[in-house]
Protein backbone atom coordinates (compact mmCIF):
# COMPACT_ATOMS: atom_id res chain seq x y z
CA UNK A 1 42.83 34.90 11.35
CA UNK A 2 41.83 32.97 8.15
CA UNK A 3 38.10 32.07 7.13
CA UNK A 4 37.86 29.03 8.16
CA UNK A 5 39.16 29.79 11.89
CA UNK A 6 36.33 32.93 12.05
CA UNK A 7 34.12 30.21 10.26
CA UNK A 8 35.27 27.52 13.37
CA UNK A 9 34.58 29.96 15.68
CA UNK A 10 30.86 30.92 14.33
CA UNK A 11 29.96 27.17 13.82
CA UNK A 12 30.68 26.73 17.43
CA UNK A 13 28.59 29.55 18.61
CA UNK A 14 25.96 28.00 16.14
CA UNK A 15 26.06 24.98 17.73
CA UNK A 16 25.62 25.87 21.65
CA UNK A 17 22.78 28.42 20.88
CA UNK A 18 20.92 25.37 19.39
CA UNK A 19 22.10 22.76 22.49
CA UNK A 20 20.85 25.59 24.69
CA UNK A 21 17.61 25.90 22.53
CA UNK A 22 17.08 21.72 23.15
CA UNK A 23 18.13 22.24 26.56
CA UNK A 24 15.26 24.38 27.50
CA UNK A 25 12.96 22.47 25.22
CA UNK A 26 13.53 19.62 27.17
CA UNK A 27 13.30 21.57 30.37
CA UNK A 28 9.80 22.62 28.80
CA UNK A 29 8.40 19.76 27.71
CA UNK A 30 9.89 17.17 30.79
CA UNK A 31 12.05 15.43 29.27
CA UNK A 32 15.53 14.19 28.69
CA UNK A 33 18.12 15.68 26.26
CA UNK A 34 18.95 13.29 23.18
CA UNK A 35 21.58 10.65 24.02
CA UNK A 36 22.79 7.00 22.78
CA UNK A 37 21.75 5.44 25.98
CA UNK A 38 18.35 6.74 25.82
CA UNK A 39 17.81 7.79 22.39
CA UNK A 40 15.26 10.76 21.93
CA UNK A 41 12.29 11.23 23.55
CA UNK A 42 8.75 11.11 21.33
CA UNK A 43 8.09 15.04 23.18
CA UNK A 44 11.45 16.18 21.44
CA UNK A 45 10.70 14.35 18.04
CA UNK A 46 7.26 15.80 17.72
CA UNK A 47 8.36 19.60 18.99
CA UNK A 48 8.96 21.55 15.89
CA UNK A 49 11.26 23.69 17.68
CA UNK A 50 13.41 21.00 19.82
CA UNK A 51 13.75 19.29 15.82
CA UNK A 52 14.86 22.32 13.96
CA UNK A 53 17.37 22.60 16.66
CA UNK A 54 18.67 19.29 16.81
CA UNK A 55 18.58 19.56 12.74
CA UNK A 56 20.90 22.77 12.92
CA UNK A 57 23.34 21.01 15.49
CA UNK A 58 23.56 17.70 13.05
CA UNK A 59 24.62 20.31 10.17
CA UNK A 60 26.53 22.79 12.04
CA UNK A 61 28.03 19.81 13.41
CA UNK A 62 29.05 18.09 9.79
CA UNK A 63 30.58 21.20 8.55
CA UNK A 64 32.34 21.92 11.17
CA UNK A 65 34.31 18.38 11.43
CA UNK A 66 34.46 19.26 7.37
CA UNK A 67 36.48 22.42 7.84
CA UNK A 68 38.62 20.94 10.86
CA UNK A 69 39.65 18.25 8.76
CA UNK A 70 40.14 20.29 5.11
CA UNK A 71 38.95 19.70 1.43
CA UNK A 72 40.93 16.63 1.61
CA UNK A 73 38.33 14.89 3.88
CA UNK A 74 35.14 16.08 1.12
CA UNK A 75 37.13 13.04 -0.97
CA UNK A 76 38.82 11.01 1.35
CA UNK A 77 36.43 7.99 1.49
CA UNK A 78 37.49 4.99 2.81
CA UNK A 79 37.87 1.76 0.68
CA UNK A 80 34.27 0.14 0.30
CA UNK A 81 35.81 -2.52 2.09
CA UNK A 82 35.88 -0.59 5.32
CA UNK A 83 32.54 1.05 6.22
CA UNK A 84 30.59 0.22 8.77
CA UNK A 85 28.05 -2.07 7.00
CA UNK A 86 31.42 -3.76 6.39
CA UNK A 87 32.08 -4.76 10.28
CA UNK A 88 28.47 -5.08 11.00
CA UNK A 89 27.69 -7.94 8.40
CA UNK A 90 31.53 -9.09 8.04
CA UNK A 91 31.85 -8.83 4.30
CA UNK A 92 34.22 -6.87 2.35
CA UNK A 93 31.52 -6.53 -0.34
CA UNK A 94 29.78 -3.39 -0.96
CA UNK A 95 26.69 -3.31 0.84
CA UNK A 96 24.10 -3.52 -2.31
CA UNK A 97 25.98 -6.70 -3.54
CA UNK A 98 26.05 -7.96 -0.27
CA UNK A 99 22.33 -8.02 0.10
CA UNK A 100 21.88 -9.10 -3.24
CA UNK A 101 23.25 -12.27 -2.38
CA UNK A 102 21.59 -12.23 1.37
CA UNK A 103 18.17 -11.50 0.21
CA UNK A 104 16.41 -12.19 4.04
CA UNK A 105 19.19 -9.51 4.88
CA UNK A 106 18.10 -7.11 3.07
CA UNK A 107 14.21 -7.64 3.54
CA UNK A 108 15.46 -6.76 7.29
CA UNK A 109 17.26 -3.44 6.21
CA UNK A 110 14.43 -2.68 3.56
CA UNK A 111 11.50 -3.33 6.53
CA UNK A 112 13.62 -1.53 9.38
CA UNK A 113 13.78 1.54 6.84
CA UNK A 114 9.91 0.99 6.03
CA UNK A 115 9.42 1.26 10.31
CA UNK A 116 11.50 4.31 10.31
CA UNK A 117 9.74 6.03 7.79
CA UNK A 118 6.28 5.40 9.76
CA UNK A 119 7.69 7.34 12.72
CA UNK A 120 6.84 11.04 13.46
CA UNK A 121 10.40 11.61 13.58
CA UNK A 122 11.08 10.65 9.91
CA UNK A 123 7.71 11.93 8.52
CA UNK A 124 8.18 13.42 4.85
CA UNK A 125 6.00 16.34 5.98
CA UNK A 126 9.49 17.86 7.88
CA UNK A 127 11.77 17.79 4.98
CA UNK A 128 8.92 19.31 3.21
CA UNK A 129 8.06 21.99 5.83
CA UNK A 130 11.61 22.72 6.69
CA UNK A 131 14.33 22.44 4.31
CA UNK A 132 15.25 25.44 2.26
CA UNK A 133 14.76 23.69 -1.10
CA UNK A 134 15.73 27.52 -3.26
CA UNK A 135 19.15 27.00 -1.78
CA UNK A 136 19.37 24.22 -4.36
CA UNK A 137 18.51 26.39 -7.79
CA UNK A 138 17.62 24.10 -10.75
CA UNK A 139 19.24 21.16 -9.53
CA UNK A 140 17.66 18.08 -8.71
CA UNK A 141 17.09 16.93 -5.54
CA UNK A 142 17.23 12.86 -5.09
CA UNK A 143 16.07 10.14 -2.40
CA UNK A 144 19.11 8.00 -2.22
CA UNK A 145 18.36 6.52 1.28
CA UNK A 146 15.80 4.47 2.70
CA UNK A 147 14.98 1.82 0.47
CA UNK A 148 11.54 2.91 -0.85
CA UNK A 149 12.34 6.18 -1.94
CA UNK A 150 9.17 8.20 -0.15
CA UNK A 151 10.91 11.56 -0.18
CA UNK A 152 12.10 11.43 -4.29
């Protein structure tokens, strides 16, 4: 068997130990698992446990649909054209030019992002307390979402 199928098959494991971690998190703390009909519970945003867990899924997750698909999928981007801010605003202009000309537009993205960041789920203190920043070396490390640029 190759790498990548042993590497499949650990990802996988990876991935239930951490469901099973949020499973009995939720058990724990009374409360539903994560899902888009219900979104996630304040008790599993604020449980440092139930968050590393659902972290480690989310990445497990990502490299895992990486390796199923190949290297060609790490540069396979589709046109700017078709992303999903495309569909959602009905443009085929990137989305940066699009808001430059829809300025009430992007005051909505730029104050939903500025709501997000006030959250306990999206407070700086996590990436601070939790990501393994010596993985990175010398390189930089650099905010390119949210609008305000809190974490840079």
């Amino acid at each position: 068997m190759s790498h990548a199928g042993y590497r499949i098959l650990e990802l996988t494991e990876k991935i239930q130990e951490n469901v099973a971690i949020l499973k009995e998190r939720s058990s724990l703390l009374q409360t539903d698992l994560p899902s888009l009909d219900d979104g996630i519970s304040e008790a599993l945003q604020l449980d440092p446990i139930s968050s590393k867990a659902r972290q480690a899924i989310a990445d497990h997750t990502a490299e895992l649909q990486m390796t199923v698909r190949g290297p060609e999928s790490l540069i396979m981007a589709p046109p700017h054209n078709e992303t999903a801010s495309n569909l959602v605003m009905s443009t085929e202009l990137p989305v940066f030019q699009f808001w430059s000309t829809h300025p009430d537009r992007a005051k909505r993205f730029a104050d939903g992002m500025s709501w997000f960041a006030k959250t306990p789920a999206f407070n700086i203190q996590h990436l601070v307390d939790n990501h393994d920043f010596e993985k990175h070396g010398d390189g930089t490390l650099v905010d390119v979402g949210g609008s305000h640029g809190i974490a840079a």
